[in-house]
PDB file of N, CA and C in Angstrom:
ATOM      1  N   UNK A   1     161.098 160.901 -33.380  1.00  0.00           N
ATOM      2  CA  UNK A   1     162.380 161.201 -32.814  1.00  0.00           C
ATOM      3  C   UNK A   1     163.189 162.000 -33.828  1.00  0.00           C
ATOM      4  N   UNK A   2     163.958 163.024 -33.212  1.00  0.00           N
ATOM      5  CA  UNK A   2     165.079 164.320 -34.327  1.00  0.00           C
ATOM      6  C   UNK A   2     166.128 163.560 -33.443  1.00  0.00           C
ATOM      7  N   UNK A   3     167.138 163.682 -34.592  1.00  0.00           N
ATOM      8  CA  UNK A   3     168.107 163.608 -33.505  1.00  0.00           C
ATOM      9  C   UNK A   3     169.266 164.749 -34.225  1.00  0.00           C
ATOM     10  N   UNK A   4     169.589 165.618 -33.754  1.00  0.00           N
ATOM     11  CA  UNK A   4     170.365 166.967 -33.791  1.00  0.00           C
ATOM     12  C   UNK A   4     171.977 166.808 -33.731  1.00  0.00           C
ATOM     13  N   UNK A   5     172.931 166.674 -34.723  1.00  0.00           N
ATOM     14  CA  UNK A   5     174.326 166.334 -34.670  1.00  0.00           C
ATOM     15  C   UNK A   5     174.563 167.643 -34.599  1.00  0.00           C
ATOM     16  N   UNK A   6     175.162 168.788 -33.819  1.00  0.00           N
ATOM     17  CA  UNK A   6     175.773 170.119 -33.608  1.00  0.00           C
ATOM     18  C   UNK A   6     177.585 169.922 -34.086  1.00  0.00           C
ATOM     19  N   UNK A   7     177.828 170.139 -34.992  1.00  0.00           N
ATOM     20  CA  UNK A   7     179.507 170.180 -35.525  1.00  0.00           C
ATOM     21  C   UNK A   7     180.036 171.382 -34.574  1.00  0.00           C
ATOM     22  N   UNK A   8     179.433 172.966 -34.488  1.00  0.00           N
ATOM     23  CA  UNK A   8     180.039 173.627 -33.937  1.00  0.00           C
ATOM     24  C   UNK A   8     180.186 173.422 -32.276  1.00  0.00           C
ATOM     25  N   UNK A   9     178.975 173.238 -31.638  1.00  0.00           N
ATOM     26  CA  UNK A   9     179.362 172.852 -30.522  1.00  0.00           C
ATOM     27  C   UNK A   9     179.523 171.470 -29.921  1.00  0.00           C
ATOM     28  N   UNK A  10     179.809 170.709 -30.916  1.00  0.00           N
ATOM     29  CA  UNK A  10     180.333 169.480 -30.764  1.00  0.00           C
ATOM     30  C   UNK A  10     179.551 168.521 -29.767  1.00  0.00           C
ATOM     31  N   UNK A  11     178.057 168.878 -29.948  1.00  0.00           N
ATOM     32  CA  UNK A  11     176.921 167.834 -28.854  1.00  0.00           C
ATOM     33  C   UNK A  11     176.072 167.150 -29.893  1.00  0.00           C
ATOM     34  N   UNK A  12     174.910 166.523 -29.292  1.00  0.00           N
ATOM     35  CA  UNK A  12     174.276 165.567 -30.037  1.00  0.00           C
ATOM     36  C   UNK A  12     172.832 165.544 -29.004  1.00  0.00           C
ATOM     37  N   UNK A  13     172.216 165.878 -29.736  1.00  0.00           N
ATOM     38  CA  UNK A  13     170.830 166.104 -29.039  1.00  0.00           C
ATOM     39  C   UNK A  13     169.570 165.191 -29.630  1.00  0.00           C
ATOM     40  N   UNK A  14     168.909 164.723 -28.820  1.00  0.00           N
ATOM     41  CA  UNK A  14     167.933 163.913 -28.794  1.00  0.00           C
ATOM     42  C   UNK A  14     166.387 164.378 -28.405  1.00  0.00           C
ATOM     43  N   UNK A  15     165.403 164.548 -29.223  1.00  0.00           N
ATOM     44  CA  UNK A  15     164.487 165.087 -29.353  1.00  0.00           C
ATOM     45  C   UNK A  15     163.069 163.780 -29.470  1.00  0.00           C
ATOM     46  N   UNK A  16     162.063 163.895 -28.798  1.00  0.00           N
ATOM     47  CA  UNK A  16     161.383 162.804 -28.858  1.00  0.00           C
ATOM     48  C   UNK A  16     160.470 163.398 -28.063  1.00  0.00           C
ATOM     49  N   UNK A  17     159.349 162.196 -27.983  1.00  0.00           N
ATOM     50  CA  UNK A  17     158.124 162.422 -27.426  1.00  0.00           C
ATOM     51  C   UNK A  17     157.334 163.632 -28.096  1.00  0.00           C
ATOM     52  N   UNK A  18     156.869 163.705 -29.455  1.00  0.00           N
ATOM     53  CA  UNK A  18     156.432 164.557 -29.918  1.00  0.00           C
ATOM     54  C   UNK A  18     154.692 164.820 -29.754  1.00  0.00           C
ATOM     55  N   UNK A  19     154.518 166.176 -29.565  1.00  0.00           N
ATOM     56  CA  UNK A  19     153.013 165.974 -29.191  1.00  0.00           C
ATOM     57  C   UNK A  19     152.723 167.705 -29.343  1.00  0.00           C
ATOM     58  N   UNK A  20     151.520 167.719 -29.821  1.00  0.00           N
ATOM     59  CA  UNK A  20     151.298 169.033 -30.367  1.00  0.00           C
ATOM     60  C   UNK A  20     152.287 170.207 -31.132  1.00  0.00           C
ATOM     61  N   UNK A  21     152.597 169.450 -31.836  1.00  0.00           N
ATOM     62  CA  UNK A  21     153.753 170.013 -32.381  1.00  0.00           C
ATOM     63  C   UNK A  21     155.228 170.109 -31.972  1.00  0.00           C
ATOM     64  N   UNK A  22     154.950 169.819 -30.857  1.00  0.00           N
ATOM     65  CA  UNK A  22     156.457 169.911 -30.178  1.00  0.00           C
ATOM     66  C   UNK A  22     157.102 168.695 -29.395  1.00  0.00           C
ATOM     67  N   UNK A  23     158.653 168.944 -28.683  1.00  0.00           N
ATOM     68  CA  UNK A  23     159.101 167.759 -28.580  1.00  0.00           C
ATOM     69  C   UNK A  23     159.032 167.904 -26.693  1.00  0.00           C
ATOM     70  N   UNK A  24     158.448 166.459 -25.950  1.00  0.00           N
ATOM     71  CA  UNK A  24     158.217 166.832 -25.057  1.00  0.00           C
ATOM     72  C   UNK A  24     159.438 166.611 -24.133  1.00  0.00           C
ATOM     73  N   UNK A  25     160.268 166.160 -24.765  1.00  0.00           N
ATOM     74  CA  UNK A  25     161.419 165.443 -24.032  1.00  0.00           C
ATOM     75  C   UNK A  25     162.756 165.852 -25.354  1.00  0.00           C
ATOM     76  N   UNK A  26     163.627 166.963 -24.503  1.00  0.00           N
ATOM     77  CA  UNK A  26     165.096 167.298 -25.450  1.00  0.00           C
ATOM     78  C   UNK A  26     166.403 166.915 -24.604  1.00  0.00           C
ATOM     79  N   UNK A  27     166.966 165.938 -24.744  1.00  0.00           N
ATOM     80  CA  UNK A  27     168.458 165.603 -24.346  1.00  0.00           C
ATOM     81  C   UNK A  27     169.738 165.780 -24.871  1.00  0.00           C
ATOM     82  N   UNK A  28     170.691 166.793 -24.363  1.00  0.00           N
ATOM     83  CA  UNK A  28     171.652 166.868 -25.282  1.00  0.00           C
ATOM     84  C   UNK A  28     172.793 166.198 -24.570  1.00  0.00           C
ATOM     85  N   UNK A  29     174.082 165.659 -25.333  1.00  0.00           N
ATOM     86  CA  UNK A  29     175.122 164.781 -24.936  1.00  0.00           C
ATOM     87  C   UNK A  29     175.991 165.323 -25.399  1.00  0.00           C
ATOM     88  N   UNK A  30     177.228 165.366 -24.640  1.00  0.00           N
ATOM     89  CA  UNK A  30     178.347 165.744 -25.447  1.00  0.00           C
ATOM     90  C   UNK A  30     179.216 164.839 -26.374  1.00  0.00           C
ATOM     91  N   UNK A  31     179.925 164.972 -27.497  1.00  0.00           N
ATOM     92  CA  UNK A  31     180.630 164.005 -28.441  1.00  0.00           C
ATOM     93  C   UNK A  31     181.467 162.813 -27.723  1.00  0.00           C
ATOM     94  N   UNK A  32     181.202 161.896 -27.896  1.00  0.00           N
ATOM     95  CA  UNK A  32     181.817 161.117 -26.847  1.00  0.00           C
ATOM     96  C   UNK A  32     181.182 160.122 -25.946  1.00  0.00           C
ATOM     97  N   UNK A  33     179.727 160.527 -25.185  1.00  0.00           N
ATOM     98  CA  UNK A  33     179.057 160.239 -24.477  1.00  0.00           C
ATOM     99  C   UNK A  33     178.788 158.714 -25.432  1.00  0.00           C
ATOM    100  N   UNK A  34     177.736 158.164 -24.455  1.00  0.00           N
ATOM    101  CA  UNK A  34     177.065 156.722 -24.913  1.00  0.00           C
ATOM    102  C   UNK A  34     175.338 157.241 -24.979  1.00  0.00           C
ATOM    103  N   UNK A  35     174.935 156.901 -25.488  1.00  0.00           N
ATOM    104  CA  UNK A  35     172.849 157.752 -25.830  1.00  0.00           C
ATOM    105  C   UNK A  35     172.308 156.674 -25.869  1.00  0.00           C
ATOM    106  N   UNK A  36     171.420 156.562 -25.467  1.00  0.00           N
ATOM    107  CA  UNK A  36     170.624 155.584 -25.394  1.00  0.00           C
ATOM    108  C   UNK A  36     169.285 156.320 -26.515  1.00  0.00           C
ATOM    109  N   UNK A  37     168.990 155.557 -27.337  1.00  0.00           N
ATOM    110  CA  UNK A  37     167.756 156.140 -28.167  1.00  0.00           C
ATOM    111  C   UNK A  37     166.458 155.432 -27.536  1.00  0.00           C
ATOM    112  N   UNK A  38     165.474 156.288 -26.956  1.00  0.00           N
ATOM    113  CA  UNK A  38     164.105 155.824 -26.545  1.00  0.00           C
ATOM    114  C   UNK A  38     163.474 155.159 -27.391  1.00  0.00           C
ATOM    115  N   UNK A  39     162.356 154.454 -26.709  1.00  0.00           N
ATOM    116  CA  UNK A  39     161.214 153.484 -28.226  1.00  0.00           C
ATOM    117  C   UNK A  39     160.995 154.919 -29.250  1.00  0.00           C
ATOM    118  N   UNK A  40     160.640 154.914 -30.373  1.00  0.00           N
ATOM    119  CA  UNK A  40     160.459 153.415 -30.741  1.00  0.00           C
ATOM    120  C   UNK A  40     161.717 152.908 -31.714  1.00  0.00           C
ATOM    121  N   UNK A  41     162.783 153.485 -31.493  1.00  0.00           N
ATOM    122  CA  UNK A  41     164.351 153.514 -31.632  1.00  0.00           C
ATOM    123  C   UNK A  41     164.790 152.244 -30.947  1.00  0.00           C
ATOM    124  N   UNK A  42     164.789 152.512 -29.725  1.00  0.00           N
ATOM    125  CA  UNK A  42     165.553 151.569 -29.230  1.00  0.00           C
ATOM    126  C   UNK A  42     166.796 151.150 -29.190  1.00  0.00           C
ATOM    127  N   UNK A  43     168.069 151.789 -29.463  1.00  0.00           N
ATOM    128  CA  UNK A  43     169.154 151.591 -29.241  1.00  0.00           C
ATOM    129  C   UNK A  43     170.381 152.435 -28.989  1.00  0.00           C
ATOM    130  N   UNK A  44     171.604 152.048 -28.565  1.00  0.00           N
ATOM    131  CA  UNK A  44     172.514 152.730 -28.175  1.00  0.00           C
ATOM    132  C   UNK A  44     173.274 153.298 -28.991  1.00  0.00           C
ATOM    133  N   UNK A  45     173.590 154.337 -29.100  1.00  0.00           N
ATOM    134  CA  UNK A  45     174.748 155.354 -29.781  1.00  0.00           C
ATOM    135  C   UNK A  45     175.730 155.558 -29.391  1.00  0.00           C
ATOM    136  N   UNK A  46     177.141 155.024 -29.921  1.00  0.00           N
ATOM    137  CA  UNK A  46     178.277 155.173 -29.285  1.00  0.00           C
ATOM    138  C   UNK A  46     178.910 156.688 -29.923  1.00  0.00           C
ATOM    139  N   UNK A  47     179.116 157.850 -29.428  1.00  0.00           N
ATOM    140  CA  UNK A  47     179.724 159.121 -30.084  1.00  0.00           C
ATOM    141  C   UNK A  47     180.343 159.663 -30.099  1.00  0.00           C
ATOM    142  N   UNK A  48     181.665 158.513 -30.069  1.00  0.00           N
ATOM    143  CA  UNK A  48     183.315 158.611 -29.362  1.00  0.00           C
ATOM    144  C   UNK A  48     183.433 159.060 -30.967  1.00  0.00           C
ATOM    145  N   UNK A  49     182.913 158.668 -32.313  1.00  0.00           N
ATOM    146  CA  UNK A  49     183.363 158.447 -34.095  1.00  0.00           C
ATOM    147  C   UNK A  49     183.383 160.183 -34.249  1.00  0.00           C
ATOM    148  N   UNK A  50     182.213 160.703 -33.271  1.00  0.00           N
ATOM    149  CA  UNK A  50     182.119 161.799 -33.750  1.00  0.00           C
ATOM    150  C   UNK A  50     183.131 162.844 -33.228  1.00  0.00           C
ATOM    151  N   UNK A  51     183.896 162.694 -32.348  1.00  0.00           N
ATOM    152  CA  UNK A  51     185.449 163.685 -32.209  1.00  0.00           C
ATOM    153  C   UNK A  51     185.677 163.908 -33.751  1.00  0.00           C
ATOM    154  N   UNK A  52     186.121 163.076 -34.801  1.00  0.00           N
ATOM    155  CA  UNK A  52     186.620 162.610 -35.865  1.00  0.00           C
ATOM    156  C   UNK A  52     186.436 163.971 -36.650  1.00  0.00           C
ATOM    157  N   UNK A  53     185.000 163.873 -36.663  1.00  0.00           N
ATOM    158  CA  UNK A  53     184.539 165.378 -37.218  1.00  0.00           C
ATOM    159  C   UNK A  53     184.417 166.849 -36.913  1.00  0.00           C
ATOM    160  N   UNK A  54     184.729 166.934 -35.307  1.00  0.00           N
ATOM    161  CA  UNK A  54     184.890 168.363 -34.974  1.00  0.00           C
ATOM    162  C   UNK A  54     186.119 169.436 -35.672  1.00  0.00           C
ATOM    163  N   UNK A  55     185.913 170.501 -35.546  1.00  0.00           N
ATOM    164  CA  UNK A  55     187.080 171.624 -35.865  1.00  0.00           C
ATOM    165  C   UNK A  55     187.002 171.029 -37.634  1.00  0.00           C
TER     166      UNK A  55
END
Protein backbone atom coordinates (compact mmCIF):
# COMPACT_ATOMS: atom_id res chain seq x y z
CA UNK A 1 0.00 0.00 0.00
CA UNK A 2 1.38 4.02 -1.09
CA UNK A 3 -0.51 6.22 0.31
CA UNK A 4 -0.04 9.76 -1.61
CA UNK A 5 -0.65 13.10 0.70
CA UNK A 6 -1.04 15.90 -2.39
CA UNK A 7 -0.45 19.52 -0.35
CA UNK A 8 -1.13 21.28 -3.69
CA UNK A 9 -4.23 19.76 -4.57
CA UNK A 10 -5.23 19.13 -1.25
CA UNK A 11 -6.35 15.08 -1.83
CA UNK A 12 -5.06 11.94 -0.42
CA UNK A 13 -4.75 8.99 -2.51
CA UNK A 14 -4.66 5.42 -1.80
CA UNK A 15 -2.75 3.02 -3.85
CA UNK A 16 -2.85 -0.81 -3.23
CA UNK A 17 -3.24 -4.08 -4.64
CA UNK A 18 0.13 -4.18 -6.13
CA UNK A 19 0.92 -6.66 -8.85
CA UNK A 20 3.36 -6.59 -11.64
CA UNK A 21 4.69 -3.66 -10.81
CA UNK A 22 1.81 -1.70 -10.57
CA UNK A 23 -1.05 -0.62 -8.38
CA UNK A 24 -4.23 -2.40 -9.25
CA UNK A 25 -6.54 -0.39 -7.29
CA UNK A 26 -5.90 3.91 -6.98
CA UNK A 27 -8.41 5.90 -4.73
CA UNK A 28 -8.22 9.43 -4.28
CA UNK A 29 -10.18 11.47 -1.37
CA UNK A 30 -10.46 14.82 -0.82
CA UNK A 31 -8.92 16.54 2.63
CA UNK A 32 -11.53 16.01 4.91
CA UNK A 33 -13.06 12.80 3.75
CA UNK A 34 -13.00 9.54 6.18
CA UNK A 35 -10.57 6.46 4.11
CA UNK A 36 -10.86 3.46 4.98
CA UNK A 37 -7.28 1.66 4.51
CA UNK A 38 -7.71 -1.96 2.83
CA UNK A 39 -5.91 -5.27 4.40
CA UNK A 40 -3.40 -5.54 5.13
CA UNK A 41 -3.78 -1.94 6.81
CA UNK A 42 -6.87 -2.16 7.99
CA UNK A 43 -7.98 1.01 9.29
CA UNK A 44 -9.69 4.29 9.15
CA UNK A 45 -8.21 7.70 8.34
CA UNK A 46 -9.82 10.63 9.60
CA UNK A 47 -8.47 13.81 7.07
CA UNK A 48 -10.39 16.61 8.55
CA UNK A 49 -6.14 17.37 10.50
CA UNK A 50 -5.16 17.73 7.06
CA UNK A 51 -7.09 21.25 6.09
CA UNK A 52 -4.42 22.40 8.82
CA UNK A 53 -1.78 22.05 6.22
CA UNK A 54 -3.13 23.33 2.96
CA UNK A 55 -2.11 26.87 1.32
Amino acid sequence: MYLLIDRDNHTLTVFSEPEDGRYQQISPHPWGATVELPAPVNITLDTEKLKDYGD
